[in-house]
Protein backbone atom coordinates (compact mmCIF):
# COMPACT_ATOMS: atom_id res chain seq x y z
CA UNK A 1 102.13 91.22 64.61
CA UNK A 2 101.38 92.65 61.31
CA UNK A 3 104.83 92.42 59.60
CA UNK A 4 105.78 89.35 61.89
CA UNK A 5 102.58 87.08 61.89
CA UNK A 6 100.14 88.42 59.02
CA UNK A 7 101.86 89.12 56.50
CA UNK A 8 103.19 85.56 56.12
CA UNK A 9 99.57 84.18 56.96
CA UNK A 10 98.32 86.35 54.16
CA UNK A 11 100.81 85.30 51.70
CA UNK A 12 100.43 81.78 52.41
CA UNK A 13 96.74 81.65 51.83
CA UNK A 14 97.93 83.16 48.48
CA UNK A 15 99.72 80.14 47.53
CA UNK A 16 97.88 77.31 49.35
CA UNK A 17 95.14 76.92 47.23
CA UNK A 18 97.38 76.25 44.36
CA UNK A 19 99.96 74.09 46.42
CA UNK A 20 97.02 72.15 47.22
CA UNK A 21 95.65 71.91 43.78
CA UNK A 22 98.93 70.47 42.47
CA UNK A 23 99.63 68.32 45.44
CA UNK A 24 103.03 69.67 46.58
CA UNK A 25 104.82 73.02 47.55
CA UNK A 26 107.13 74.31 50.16
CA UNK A 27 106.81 76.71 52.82
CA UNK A 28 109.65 77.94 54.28
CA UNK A 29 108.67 80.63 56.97
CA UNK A 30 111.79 82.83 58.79
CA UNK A 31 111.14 82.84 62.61
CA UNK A 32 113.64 82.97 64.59
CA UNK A 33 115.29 81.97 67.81
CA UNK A 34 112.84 84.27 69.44
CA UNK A 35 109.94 82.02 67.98
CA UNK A 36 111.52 79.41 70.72
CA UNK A 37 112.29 80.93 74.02
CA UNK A 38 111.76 84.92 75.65
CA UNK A 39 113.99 87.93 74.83
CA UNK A 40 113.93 90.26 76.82
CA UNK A 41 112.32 93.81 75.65
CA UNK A 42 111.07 91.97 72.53
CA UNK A 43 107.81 91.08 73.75
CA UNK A 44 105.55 91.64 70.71
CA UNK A 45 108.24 90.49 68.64
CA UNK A 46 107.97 86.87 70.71
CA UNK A 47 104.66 86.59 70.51
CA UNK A 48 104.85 86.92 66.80
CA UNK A 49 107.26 84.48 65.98
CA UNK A 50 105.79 81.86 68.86
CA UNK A 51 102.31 82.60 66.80
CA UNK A 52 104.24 81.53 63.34
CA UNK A 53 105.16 78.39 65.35
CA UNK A 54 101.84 77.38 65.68
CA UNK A 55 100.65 78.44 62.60
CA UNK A 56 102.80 76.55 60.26
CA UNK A 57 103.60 73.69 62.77
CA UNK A 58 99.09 73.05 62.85
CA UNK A 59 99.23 73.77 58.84
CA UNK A 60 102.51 70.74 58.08
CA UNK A 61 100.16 68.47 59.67
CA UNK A 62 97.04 69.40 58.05
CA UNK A 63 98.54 69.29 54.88
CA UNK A 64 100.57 66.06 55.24
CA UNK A 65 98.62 64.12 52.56
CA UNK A 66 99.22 67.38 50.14
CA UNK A 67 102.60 66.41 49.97
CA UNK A 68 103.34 70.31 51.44
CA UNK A 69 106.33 70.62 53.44
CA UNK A 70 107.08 73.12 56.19
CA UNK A 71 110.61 74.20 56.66
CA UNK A 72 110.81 77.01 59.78
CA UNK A 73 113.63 79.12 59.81
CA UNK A 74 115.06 78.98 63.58
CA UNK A 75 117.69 82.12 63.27
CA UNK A 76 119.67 83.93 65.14
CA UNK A 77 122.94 86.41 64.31
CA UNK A 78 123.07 86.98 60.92
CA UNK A 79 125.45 90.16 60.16
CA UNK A 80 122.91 92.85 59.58
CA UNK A 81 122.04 96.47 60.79
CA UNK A 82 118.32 94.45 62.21
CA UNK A 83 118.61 96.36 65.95
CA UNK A 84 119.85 99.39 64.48
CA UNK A 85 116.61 100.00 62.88
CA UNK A 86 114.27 97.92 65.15
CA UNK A 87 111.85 100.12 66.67
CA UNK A 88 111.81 100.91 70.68
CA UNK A 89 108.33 101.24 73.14
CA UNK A 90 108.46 104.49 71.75
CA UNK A 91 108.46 104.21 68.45
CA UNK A 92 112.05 105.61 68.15
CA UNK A 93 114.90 103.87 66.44
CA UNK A 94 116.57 102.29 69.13
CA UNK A 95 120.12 102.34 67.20
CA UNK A 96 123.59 101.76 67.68
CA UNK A 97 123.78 98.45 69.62
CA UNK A 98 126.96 96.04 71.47
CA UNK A 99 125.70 93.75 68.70
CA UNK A 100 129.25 93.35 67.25
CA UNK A 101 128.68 92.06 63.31
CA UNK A 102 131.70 90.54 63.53
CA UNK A 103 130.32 87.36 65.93
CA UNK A 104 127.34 87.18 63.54
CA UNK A 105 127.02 84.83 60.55
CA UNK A 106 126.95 86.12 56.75
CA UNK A 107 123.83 86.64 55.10
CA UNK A 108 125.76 83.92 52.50
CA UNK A 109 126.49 81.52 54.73
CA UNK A 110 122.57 81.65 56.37
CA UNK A 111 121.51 81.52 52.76
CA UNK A 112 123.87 77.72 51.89
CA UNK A 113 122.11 76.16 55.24
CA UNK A 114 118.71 77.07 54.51
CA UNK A 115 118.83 75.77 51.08
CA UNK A 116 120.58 72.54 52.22
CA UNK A 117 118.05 72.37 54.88
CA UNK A 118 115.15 73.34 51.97
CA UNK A 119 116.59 70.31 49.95
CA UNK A 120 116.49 68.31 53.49
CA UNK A 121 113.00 69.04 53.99
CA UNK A 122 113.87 70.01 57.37
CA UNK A 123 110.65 70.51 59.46
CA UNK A 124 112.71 73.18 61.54
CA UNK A 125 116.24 74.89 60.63
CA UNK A 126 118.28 76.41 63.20
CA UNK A 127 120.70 78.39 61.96
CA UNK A 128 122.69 80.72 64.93
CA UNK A 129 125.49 82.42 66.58
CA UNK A 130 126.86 79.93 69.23
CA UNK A 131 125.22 82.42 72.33
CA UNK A 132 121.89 81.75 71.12
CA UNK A 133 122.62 78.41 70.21
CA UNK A 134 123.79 77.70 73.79
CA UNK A 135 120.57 79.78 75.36
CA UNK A 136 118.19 77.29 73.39
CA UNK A 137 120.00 74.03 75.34
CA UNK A 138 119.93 75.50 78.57
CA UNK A 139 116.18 76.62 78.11
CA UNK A 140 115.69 73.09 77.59
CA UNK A 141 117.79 71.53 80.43
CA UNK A 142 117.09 74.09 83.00
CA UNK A 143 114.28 76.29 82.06
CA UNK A 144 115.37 78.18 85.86
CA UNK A 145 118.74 78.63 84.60
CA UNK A 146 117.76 79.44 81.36
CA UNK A 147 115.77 82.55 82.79
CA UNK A 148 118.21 83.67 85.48
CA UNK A 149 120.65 83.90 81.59
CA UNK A 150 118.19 85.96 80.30
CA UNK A 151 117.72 88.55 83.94
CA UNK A 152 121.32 88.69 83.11
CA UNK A 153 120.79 90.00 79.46
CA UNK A 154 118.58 92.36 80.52
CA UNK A 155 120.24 94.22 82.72
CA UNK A 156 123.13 93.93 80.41
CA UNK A 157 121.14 95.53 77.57
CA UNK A 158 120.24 98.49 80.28
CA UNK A 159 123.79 99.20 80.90
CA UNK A 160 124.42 99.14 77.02
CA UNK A 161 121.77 101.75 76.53
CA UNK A 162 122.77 103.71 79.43
């Protein structure tokens, strides 16, 4: 919650005061897919992003008239070492992963949407691998289905740490 939640709260009531003062700004706030729907074993990290949700979604509409736009970055799959040095229950890196880089999407290419979607004013970007992509639909046509995928993931990530 602190890196994930604060930390963008308290840097945005750094800037709002001014943004409001000069009657425009933009806030562009990286969540990601797990802002939208469960992942399994990621909890906290959920609960974060589903708190920046409501955050910035309650502060676009407060600050309509301010001419202060909210862009939230939806992503999921960008080529990085992210799991390798996420943290575990434990506090222990939790490593090597089946995360294969080469299905993910360049830190380049994530970089060209979100400023097209910055110039867009897009209220929410989503920006993914086709996987998470595909988890988001089903989650909203068939929420059951949607968490019999993500069982599946989960015992799938037990058998990749086994």
């Amino acid at each position: 919650m602190e890196v994930d939640f604060f930390a963008p709260i308290a840097l945005t009531k750094l800037v709002l005061p001014r943004m409001i003062e000069q009657k425009s700004g933009h806030l562009v706030v990286t969540s990601s897919v797990a802002g939208k729907h469960a992942v399994p074993h990621h909890s906290a990290y959920c609960a974060a992003k589903h708190a920046l949700h409501g955050y910035f979604d309650t502060l676009r509409v407060e600050h309509l008239h301010d001419n202060i736009d909210v862009t939230l970055l939806v992503i999921a799959g960008i080529k990085s070492n992210v799991f390798r040095h996420a943290l575990t229950g434990d506090g222990s890196e939790y490593g090597p992963s089946n995360w294969d880089d080469r299905n993910g999407i360049t830190a380049e290419e994530c970089a060209e949407r979100v400023v097209t979607g910055m110039l867009n004013r897009d209220y929410e970007l989503v920006i993914g691998i086709e996987v998470a992509l595909e988890a988001m639909r089903i989650r909203e046509k068939d929420p059951h289905a949607f968490v019999e995928r993500m069982a599946g993931m989960m015992k799938w990530m037990a058998k990749s740490q086994g």
